[in-house]
Protein backbone atom coordinates (compact mmCIF):
# COMPACT_ATOMS: atom_id res chain seq x y z
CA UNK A 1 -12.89 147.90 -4.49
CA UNK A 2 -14.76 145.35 -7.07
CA UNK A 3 -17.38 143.17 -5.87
CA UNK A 4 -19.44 140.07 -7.60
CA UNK A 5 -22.85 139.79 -6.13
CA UNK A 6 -25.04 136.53 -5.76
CA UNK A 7 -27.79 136.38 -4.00
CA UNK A 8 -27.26 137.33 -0.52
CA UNK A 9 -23.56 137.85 -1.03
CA UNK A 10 -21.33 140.65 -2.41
CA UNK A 11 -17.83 139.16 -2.48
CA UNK A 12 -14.81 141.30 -3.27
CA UNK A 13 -12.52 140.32 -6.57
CA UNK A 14 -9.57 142.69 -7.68
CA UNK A 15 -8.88 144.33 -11.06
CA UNK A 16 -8.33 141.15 -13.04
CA UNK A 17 -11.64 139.70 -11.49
CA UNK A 18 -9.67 137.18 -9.11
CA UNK A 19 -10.75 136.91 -4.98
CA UNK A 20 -9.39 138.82 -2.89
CA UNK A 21 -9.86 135.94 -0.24
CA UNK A 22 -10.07 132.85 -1.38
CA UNK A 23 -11.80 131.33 1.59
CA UNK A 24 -14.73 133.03 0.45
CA UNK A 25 -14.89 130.42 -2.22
CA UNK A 26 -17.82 128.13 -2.55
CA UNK A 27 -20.03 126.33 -5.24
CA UNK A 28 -21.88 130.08 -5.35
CA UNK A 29 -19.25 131.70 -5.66
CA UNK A 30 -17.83 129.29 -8.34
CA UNK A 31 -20.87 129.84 -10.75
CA UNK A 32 -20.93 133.78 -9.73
CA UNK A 33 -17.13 133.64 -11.20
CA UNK A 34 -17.74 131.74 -13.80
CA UNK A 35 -20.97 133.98 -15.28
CA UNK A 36 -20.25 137.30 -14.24
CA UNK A 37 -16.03 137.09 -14.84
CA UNK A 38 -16.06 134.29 -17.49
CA UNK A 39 -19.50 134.63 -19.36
CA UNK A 40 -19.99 131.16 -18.92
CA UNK A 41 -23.56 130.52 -18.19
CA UNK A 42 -23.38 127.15 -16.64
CA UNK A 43 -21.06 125.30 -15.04
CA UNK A 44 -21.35 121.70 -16.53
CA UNK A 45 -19.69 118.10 -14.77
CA UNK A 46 -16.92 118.48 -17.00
CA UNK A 47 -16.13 122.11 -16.18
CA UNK A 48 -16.37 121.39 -12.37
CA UNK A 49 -13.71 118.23 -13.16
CA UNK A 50 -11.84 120.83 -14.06
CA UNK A 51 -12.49 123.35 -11.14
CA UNK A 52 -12.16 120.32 -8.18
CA UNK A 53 -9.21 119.44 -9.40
CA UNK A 54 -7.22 122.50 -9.80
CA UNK A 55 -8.83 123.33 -6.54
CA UNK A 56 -7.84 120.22 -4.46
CA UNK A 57 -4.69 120.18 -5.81
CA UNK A 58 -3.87 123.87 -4.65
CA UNK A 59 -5.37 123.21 -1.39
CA UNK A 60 -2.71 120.51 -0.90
CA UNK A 61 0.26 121.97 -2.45
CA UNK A 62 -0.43 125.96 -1.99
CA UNK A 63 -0.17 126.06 -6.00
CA UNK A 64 -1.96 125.91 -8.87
CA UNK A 65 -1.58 122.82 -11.19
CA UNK A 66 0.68 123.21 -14.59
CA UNK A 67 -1.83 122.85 -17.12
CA UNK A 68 -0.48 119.39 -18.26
CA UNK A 69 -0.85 117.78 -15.43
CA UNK A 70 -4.84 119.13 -15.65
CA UNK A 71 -4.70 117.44 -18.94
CA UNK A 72 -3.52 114.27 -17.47
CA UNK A 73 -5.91 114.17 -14.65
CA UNK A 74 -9.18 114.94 -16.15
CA UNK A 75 -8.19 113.50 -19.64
CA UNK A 76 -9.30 116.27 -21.40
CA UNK A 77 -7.04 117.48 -23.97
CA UNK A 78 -5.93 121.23 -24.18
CA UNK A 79 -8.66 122.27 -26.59
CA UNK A 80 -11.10 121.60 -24.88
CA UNK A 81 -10.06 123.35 -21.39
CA UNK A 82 -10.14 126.55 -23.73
CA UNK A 83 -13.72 125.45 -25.17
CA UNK A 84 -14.74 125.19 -21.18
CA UNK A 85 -12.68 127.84 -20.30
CA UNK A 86 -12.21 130.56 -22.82
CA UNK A 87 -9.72 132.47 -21.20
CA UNK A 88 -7.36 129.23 -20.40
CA UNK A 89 -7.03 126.61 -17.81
CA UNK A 90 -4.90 129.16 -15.66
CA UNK A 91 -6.60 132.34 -15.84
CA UNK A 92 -10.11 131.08 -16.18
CA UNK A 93 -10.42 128.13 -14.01
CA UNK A 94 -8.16 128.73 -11.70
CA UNK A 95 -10.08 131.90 -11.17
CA UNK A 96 -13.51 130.08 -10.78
CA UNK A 97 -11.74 127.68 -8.91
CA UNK A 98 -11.29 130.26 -6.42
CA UNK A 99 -7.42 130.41 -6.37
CA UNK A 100 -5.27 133.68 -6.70
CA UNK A 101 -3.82 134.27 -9.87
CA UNK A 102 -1.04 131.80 -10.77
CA UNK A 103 2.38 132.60 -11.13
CA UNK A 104 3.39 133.40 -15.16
CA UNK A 105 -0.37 133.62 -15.72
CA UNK A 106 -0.26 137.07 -18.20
């Protein structure tokens, strides 16, 4: 088993650095993901734009966002996802967001 650890917390992510339970997911846990599985060092307001969205819309639909639609919402084009989240808007933030790995996502 892999583990992140914060503070007071060690909270278990599989191979590809994703939770294993997703209600484990908090703001901590957020910028644990994002610095320890991500190397970003700080979540700013227009990564967490990013993050509450993809998160609120999974928690109402039971999946993740397609990455247009992220686009859309926040009004950030495509670029810049990548520049917030190197990896992309469904592997990175979607994993800081807290949800399981999205369908497609290679």
């Amino acid at each position: 088993m892999l583990y992140i650890e914060g503070k007071d917390r060690k909270i278990e992510v599989n191979e590809e650095g994703f939770l294993v339970n997703p209600k484990e997911w908090d703001k901590e846990v957020a910028e644990l993901l994002a610095k320890k599985e991500e190397g970003i060092e700080v979540l700013t307001e227009e990564h967490w734009a990013v993050i509450n969205y993809i998160r609120n819309y999974y928690l109402e639909k039971n999946l993740a966002p397609i990455v247009r639609k992220v686009c859309q919402t926040t009004g950030f084009q495509l670029k810049y996802i990548y520049e917030l989240f190197p990896s992309g808007p469904a592997k990175g933030a979607c994993k800081v967001a807290g949800l399981p790995k999205p369908d497609g996502c290679v």
